[in-house]
C-alpha atoms as a PDB file:
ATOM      1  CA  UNK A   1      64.347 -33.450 -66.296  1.00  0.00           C
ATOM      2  CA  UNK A   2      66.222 -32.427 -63.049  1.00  0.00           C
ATOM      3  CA  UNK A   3      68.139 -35.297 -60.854  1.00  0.00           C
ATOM      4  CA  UNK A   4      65.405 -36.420 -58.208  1.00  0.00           C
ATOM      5  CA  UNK A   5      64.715 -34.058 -55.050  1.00  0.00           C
ATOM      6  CA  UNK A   6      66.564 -36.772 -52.429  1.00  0.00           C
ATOM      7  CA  UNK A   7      69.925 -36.372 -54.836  1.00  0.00           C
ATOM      8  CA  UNK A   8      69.326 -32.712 -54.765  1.00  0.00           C
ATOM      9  CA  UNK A   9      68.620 -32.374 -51.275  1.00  0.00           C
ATOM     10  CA  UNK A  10      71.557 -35.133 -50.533  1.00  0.00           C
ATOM     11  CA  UNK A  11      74.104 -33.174 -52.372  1.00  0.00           C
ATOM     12  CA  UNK A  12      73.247 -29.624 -50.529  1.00  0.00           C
ATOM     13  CA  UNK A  13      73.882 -31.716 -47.468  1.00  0.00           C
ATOM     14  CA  UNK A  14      77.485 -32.629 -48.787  1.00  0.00           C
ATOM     15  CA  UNK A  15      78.349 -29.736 -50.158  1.00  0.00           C
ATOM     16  CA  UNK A  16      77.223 -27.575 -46.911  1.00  0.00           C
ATOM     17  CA  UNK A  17      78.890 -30.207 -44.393  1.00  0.00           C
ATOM     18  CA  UNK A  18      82.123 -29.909 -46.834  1.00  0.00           C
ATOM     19  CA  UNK A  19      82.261 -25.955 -46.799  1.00  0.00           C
ATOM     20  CA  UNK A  20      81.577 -25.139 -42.893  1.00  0.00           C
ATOM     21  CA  UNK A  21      84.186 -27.726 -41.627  1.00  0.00           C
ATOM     22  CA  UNK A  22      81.465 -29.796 -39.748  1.00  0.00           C
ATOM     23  CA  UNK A  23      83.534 -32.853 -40.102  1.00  0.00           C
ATOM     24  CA  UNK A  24      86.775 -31.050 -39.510  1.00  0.00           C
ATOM     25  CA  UNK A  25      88.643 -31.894 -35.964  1.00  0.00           C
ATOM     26  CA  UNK A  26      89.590 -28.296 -35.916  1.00  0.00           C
ATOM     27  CA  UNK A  27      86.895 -25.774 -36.796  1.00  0.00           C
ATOM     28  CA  UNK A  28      88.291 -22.651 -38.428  1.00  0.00           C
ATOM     29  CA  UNK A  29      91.284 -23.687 -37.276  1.00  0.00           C
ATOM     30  CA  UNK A  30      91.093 -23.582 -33.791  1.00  0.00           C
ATOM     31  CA  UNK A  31      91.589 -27.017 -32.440  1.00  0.00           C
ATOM     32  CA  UNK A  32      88.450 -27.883 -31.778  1.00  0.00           C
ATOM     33  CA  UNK A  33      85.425 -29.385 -33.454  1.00  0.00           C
ATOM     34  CA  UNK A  34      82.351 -27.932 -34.040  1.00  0.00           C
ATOM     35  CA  UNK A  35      79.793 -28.822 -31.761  1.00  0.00           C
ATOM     36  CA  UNK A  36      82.472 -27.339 -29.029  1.00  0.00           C
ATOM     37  CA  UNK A  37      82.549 -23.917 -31.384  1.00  0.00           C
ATOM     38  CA  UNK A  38      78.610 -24.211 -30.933  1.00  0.00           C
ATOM     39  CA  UNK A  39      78.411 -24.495 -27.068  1.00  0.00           C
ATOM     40  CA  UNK A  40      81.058 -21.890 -27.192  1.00  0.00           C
ATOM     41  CA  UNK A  41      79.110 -19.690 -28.985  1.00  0.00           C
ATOM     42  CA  UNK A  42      75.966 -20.074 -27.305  1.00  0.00           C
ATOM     43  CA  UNK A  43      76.851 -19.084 -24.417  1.00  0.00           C
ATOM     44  CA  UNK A  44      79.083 -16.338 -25.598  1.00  0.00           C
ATOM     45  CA  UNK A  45      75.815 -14.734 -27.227  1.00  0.00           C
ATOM     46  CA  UNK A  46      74.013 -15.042 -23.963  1.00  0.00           C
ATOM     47  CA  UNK A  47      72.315 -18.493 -23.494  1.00  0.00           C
ATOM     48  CA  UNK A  48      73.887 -19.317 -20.395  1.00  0.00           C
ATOM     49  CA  UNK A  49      71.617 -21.609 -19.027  1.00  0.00           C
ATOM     50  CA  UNK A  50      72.903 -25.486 -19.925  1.00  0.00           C
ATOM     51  CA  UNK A  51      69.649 -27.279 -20.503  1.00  0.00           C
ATOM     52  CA  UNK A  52      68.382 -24.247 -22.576  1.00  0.00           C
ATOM     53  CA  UNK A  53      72.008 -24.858 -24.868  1.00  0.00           C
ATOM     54  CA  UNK A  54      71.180 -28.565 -25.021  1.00  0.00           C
ATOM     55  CA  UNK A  55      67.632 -28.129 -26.268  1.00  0.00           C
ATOM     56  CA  UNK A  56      68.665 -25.062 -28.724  1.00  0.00           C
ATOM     57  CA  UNK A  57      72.105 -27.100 -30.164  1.00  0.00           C
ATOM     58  CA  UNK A  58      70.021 -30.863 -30.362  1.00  0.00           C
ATOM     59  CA  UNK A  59      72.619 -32.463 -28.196  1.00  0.00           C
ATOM     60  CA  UNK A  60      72.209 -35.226 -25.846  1.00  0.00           C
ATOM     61  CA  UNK A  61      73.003 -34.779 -22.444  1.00  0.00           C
ATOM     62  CA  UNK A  62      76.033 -37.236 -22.325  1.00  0.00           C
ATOM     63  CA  UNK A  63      77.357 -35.230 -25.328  1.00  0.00           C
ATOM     64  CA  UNK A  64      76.250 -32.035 -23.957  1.00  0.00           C
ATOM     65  CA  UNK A  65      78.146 -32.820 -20.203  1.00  0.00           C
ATOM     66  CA  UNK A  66      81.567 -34.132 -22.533  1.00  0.00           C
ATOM     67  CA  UNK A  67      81.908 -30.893 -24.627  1.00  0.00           C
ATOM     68  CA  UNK A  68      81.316 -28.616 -21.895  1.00  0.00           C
ATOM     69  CA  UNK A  69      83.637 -30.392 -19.554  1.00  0.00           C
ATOM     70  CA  UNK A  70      86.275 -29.836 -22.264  1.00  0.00           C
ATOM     71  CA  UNK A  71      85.673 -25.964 -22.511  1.00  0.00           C
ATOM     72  CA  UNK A  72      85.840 -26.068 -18.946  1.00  0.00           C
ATOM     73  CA  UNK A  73      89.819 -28.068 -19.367  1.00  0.00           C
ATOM     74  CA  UNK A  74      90.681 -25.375 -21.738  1.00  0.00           C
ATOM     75  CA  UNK A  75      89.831 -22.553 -18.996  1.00  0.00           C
ATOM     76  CA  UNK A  76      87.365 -20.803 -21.520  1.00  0.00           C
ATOM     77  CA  UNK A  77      84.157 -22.165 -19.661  1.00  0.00           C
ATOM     78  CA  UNK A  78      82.765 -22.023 -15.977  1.00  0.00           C
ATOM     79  CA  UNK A  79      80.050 -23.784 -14.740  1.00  0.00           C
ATOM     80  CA  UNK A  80      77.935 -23.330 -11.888  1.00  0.00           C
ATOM     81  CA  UNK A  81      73.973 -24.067 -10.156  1.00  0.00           C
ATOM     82  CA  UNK A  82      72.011 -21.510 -11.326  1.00  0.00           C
ATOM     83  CA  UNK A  83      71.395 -19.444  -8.018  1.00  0.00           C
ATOM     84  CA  UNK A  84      67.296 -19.494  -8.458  1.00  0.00           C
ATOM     85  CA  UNK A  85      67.036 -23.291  -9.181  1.00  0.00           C
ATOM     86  CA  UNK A  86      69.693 -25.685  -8.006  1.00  0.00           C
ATOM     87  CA  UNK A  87      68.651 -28.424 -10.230  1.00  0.00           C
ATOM     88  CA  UNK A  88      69.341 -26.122 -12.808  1.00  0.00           C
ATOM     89  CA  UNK A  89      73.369 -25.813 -14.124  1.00  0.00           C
ATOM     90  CA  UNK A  90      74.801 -21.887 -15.710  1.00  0.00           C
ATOM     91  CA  UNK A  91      77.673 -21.664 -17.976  1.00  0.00           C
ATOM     92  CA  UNK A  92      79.416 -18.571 -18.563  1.00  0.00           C
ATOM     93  CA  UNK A  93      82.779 -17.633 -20.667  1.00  0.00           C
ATOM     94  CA  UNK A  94      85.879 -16.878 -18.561  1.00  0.00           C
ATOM     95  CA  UNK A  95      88.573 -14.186 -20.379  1.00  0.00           C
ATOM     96  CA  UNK A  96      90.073 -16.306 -22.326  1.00  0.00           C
ATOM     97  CA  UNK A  97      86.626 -17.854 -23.432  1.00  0.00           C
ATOM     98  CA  UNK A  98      85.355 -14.148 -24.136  1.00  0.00           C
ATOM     99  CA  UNK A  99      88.678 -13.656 -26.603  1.00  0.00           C
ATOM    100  CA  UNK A 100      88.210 -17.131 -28.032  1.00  0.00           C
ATOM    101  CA  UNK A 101      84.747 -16.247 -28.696  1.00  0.00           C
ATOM    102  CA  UNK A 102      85.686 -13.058 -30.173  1.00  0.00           C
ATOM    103  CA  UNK A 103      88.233 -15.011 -32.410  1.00  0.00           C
ATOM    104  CA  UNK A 104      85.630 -17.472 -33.727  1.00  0.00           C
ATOM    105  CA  UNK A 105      83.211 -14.572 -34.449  1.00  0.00           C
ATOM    106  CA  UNK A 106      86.008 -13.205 -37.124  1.00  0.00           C
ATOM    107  CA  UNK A 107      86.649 -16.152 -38.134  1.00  0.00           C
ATOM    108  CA  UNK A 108      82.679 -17.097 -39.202  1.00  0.00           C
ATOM    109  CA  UNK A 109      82.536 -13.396 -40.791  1.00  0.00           C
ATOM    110  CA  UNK A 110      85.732 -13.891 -42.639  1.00  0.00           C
ATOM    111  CA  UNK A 111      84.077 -17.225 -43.836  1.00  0.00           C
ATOM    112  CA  UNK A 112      80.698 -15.775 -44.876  1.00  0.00           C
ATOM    113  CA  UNK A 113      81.973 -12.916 -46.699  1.00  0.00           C
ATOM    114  CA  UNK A 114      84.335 -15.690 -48.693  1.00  0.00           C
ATOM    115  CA  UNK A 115      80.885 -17.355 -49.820  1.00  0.00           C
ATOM    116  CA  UNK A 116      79.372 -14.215 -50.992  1.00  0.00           C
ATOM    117  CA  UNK A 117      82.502 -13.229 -52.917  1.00  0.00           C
ATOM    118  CA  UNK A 118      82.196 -16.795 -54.906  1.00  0.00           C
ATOM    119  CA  UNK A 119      78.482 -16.082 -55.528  1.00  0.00           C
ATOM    120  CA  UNK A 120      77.971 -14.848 -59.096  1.00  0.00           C
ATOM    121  CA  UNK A 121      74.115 -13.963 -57.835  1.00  0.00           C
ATOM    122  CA  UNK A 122      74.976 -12.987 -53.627  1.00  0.00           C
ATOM    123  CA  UNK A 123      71.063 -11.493 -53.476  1.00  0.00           C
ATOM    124  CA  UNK A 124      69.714 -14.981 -55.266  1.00  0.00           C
ATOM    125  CA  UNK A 125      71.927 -16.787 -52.516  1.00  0.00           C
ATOM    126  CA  UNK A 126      71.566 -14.732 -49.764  1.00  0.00           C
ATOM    127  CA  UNK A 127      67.258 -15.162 -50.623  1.00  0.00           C
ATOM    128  CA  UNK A 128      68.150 -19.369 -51.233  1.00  0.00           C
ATOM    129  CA  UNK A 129      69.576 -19.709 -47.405  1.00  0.00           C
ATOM    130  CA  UNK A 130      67.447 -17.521 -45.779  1.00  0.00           C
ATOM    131  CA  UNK A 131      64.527 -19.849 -47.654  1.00  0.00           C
ATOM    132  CA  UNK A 132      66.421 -22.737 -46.396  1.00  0.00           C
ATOM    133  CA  UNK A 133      66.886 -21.564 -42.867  1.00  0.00           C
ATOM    134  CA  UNK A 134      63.539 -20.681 -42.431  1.00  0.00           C
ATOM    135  CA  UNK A 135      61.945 -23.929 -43.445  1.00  0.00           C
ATOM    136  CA  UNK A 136      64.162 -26.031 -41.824  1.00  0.00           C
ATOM    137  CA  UNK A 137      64.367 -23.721 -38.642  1.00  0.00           C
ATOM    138  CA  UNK A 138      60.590 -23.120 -38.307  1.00  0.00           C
ATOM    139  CA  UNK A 139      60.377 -25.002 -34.859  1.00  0.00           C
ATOM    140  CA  UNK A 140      62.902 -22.476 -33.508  1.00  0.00           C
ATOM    141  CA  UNK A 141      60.883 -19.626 -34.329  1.00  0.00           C
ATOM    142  CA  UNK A 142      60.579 -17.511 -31.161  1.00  0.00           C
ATOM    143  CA  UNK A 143      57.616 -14.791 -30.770  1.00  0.00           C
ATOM    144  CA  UNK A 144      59.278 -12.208 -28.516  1.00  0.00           C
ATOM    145  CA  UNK A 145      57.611  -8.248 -27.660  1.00  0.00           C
ATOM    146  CA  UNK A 146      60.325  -5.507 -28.846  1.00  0.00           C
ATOM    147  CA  UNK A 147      60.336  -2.258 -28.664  1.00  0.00           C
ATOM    148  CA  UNK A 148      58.764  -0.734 -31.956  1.00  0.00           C
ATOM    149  CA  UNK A 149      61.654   1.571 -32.151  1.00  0.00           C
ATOM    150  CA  UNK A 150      64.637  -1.105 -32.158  1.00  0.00           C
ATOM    151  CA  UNK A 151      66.384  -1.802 -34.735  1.00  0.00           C
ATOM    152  CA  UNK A 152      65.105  -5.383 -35.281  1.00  0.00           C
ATOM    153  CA  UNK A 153      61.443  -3.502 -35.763  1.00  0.00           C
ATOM    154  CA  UNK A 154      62.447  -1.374 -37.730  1.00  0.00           C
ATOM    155  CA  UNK A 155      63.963  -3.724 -40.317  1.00  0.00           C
ATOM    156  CA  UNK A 156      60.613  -5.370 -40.318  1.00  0.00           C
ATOM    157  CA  UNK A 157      58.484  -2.214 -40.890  1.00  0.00           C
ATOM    158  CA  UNK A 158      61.151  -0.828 -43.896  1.00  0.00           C
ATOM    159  CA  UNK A 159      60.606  -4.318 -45.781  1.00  0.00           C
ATOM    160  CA  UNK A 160      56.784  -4.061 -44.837  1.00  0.00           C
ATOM    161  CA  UNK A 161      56.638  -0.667 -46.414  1.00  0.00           C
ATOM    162  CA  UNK A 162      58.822  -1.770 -49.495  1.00  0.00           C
ATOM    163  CA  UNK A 163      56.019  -4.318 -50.184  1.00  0.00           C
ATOM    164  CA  UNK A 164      53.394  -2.155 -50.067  1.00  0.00           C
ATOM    165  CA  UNK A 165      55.051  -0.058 -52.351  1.00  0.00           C
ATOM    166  CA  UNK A 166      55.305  -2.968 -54.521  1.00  0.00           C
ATOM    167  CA  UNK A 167      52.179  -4.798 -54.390  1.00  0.00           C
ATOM    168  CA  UNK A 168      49.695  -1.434 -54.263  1.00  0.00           C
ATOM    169  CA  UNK A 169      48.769  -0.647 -57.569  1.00  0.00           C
ATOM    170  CA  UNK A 170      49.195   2.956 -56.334  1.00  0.00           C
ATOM    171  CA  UNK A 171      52.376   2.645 -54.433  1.00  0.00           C
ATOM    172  CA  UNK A 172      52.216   3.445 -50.592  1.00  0.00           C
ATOM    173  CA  UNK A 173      53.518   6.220 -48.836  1.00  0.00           C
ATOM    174  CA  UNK A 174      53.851   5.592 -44.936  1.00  0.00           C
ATOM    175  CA  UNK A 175      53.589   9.589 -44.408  1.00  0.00           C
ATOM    176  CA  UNK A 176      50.210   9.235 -45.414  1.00  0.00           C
ATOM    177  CA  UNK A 177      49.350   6.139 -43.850  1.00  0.00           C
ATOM    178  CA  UNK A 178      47.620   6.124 -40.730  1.00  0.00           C
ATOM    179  CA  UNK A 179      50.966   4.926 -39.120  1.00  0.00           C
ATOM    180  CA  UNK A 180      50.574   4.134 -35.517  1.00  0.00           C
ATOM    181  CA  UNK A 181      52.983   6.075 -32.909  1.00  0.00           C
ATOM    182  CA  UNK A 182      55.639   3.637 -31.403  1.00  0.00           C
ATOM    183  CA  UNK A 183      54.357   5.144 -27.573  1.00  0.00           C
ATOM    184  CA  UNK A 184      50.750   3.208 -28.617  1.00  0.00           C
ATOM    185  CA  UNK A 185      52.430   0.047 -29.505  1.00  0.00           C
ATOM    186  CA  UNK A 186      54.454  -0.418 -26.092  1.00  0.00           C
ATOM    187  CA  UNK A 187      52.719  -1.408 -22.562  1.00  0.00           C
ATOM    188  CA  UNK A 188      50.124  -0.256 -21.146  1.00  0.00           C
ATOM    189  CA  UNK A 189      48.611   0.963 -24.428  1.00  0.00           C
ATOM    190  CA  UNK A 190      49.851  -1.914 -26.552  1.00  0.00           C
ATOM    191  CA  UNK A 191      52.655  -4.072 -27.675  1.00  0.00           C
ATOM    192  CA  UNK A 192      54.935  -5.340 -30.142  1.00  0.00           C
ATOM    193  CA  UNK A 193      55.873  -8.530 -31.589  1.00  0.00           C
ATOM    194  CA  UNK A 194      58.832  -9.861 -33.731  1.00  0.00           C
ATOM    195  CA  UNK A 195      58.937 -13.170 -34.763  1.00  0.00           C
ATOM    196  CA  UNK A 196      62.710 -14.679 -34.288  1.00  0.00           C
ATOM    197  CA  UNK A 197      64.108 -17.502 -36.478  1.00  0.00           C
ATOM    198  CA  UNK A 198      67.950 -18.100 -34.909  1.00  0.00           C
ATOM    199  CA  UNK A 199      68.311 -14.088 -33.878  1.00  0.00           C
ATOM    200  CA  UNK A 200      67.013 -12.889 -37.318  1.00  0.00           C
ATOM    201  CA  UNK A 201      63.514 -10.919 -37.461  1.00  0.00           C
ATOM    202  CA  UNK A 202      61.225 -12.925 -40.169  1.00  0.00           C
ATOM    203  CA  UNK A 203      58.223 -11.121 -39.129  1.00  0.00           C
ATOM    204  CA  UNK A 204      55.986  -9.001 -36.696  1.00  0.00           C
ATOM    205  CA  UNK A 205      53.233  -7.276 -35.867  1.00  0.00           C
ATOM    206  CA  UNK A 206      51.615  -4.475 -33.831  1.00  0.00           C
ATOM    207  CA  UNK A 207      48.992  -3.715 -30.717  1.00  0.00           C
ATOM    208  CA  UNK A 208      47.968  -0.110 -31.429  1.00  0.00           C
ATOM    209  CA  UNK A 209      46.123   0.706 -27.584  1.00  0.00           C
ATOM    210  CA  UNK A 210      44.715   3.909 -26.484  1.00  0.00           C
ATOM    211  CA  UNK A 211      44.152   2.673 -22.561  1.00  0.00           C
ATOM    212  CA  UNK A 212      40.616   1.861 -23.219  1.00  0.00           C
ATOM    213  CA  UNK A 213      38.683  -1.666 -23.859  1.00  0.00           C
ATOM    214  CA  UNK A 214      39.389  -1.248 -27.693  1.00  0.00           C
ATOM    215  CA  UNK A 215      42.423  -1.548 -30.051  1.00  0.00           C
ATOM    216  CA  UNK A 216      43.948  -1.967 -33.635  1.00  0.00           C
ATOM    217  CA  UNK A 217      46.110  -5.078 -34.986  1.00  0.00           C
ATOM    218  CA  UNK A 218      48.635  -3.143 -36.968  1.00  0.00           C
ATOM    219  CA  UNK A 219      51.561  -4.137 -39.340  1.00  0.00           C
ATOM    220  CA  UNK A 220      51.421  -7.627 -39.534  1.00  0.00           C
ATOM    221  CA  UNK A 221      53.808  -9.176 -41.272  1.00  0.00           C
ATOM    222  CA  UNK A 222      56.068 -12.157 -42.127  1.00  0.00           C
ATOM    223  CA  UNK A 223      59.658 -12.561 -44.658  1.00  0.00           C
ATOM    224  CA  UNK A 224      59.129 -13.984 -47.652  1.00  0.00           C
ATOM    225  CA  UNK A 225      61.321 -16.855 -46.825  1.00  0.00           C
ATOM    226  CA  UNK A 226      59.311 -17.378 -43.845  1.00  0.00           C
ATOM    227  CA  UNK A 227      55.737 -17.212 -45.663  1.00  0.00           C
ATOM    228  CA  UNK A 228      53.702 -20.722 -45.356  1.00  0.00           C
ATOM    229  CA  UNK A 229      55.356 -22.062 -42.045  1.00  0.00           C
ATOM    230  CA  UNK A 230      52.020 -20.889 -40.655  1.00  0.00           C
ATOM    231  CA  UNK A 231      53.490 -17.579 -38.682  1.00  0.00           C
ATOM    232  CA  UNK A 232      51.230 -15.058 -39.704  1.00  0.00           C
ATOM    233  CA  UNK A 233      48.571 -16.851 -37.610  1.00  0.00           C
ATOM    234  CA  UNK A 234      50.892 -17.482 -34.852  1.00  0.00           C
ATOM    235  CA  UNK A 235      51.378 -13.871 -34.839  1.00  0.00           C
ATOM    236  CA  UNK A 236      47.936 -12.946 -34.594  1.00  0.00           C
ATOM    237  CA  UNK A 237      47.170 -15.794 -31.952  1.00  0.00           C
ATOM    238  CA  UNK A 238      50.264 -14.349 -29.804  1.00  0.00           C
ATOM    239  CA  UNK A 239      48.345 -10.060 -30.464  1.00  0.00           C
ATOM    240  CA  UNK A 240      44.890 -11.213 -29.312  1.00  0.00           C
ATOM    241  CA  UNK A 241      46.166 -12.990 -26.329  1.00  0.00           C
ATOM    242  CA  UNK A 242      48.322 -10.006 -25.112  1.00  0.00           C
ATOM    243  CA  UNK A 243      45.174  -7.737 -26.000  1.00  0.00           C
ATOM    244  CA  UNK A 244      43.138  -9.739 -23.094  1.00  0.00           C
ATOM    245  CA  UNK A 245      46.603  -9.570 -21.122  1.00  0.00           C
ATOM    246  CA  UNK A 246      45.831  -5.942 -20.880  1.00  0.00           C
ATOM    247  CA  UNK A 247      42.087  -6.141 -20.724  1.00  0.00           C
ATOM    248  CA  UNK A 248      41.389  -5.164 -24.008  1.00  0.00           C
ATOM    249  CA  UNK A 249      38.377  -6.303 -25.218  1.00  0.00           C
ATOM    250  CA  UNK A 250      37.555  -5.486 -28.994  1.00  0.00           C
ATOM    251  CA  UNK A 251      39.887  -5.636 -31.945  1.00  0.00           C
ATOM    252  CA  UNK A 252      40.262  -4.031 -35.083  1.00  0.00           C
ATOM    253  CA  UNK A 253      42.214  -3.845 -38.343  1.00  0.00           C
ATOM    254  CA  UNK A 254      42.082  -2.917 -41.563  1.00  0.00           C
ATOM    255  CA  UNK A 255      43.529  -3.966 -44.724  1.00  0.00           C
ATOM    256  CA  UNK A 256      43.675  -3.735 -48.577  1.00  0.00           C
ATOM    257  CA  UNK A 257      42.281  -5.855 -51.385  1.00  0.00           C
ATOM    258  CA  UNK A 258      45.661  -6.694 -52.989  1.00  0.00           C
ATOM    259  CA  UNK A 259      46.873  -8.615 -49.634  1.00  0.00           C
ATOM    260  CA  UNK A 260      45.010 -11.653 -50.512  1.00  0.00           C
ATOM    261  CA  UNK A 261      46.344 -13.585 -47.843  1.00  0.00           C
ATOM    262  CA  UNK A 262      45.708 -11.381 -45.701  1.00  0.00           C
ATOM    263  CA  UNK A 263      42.678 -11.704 -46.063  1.00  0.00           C
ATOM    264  CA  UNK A 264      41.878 -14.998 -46.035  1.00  0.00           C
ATOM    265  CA  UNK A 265      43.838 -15.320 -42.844  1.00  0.00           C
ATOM    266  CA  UNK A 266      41.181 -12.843 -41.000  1.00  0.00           C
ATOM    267  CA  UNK A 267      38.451 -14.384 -42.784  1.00  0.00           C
ATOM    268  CA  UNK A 268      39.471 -18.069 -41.794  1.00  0.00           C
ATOM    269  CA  UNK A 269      39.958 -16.762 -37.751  1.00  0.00           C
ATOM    270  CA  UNK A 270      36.835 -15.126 -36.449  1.00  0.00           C
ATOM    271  CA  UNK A 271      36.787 -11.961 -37.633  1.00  0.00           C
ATOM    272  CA  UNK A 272      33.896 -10.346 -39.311  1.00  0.00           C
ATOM    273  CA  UNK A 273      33.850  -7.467 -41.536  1.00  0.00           C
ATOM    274  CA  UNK A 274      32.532  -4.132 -40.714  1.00  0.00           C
ATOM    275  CA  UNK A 275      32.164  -0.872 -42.190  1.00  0.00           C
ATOM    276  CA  UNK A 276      34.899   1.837 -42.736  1.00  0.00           C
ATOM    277  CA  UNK A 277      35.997   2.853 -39.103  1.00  0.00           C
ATOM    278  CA  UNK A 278      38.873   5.256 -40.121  1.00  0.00           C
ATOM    279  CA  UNK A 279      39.832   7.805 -42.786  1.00  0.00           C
ATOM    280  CA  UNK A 280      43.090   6.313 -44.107  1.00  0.00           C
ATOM    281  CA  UNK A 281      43.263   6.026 -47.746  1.00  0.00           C
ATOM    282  CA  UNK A 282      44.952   2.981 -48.593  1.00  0.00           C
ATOM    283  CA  UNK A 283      43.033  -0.127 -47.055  1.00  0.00           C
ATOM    284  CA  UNK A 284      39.498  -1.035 -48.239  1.00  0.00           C
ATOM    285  CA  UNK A 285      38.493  -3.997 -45.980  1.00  0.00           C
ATOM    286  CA  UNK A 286      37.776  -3.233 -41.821  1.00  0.00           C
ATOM    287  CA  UNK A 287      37.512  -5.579 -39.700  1.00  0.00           C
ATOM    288  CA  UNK A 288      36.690  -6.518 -36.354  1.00  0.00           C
ATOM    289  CA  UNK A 289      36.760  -9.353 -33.126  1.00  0.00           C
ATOM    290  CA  UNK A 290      35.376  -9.489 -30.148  1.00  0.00           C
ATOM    291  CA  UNK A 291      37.993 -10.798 -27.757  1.00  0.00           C
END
């Protein structure tokens, strides 16, 4: 029988703490712990706005106010009201923050490719902390539009593709797929939606519009790792109301038999069945919702 789940859980917490240096006075050796490396980063990957650090990092203000007025000592912070909402405080890197933060960015590379190299399984790992990450990140989840093009979408479509492949009995071929054109999934036709755990895509899905009152829910989907945190309906929740957004008035989508959850997802949120609408050969349920 295996040790019980709090000792399991207990010693992932000991182990992790151990191997990032979370309890070392000088994170990857730069002098500094790490909630100061945090704020660092944070602000050198764009989150400028204090409060919005705070809330993302879990820090208290009176922590929050100490570590920032030590970046600000070292000369790699500044601080300043934001110019739209004086209650509101800005931090940006100065030079030498923008080089530290540059050094630390090595550094955490250099680090993660030394875990991978000690993996005997990197793909069972790499699967293990994006599980982790996911379940223990799911309140940080972000739904943000993208461009269908990007980089971040196009991630998400290749492993939604892959899946088909997998799952279809007869494979799936996108070039015969009814695949939507990325000029109807961006405004005014449509949209596009990635969901965002910590900067990482762990799902999406698509507004297909043609400018009139009706359009297609296309390409949902959500990461394994991800699957259960109750996205996939936060997805479709965040499609319909950016559908009335643009005046849209009638839904559709289709799907296959094999995506059982699919299913039971449409089913279980207000959509009713209707007959074949389009000539694509690879799903065999329709559906529709009136908006």
């Amino acid at each position: 029988m295996l040790p019980d789940p709090i000792a399991r859980i207990r010693r992932f917490n000991r182990v992790v703490t151990a191997e990032v240096g979370a309890l070392d006075t000088s994170f990857l050796g730069r002098g500094r712990p790490l909630g100061a490396a945090r704020v660092l980063n944070a602000i050198g990957q764009g989150c400028g706005d204090v409060a919005r650090i705070r809330s993302r990092l879990g820090l208290d203000s009176g922590l929050m106010s100490r570590l920032l007025r030590g970046l600000e000592e070292e000369g790699l912070v500044e601080t300043s009201p934001d110019p739209q909402d004086a209650r509101r405080r800005v931090a940006r890197l100065t030079g030498a923050g923008r080089e530290e933060f540059a050094t630390y960015e090595a550094l955490s590379n250099e680090q993660a490719g030394s875990f991978l190299a000690r993996a005997a399984r990197s793909e069972a790992l790499l699967d293990a902390m994006d599980l982790v990450a996911s379940t223990l990140g799911r309140g940080r989840v972000t739904v943000e539009e993208a461009d269908p093009r990007g980089a971040d979408a196009c991630w998400c479509l290749g492993a939604y593709y892959a899946e088909l492949g997998r799952r279809f009995a007869a494979g799936f071929d996108v070039g015969r797929s009814r695949d939507p054109e990325a000029e109807a999934m961006v405004r005014p036709r449509g949209v596009f939606l990635l969901a965002m755990s910590d900067g990482l895509p762990v799902g999406c899905v698509g507004l297909k519009g043609s400018g009139g009152p009706m359009a297609e829910v296309k390409r949902l989907w959500i990461a394994p790792s991800a699957r259960g945190l109750g996205l996939g309906r936060r997805l479709m929740d965040e499609v319909e109301a950016a559908a009335r957004a643009l005046d849209i008035t009638t839904l559709r989508l289709d799907t296959n038999g094999a995506l059982g959850e699919a299913l039971a997802l449409y089913r279980g949120s207000g959509w009713r069945e209707i007959e074949r609408f389009n000539d694509d050969p690879y799903p065999d349920h329709f559906f529709e919702k009136q908006l």
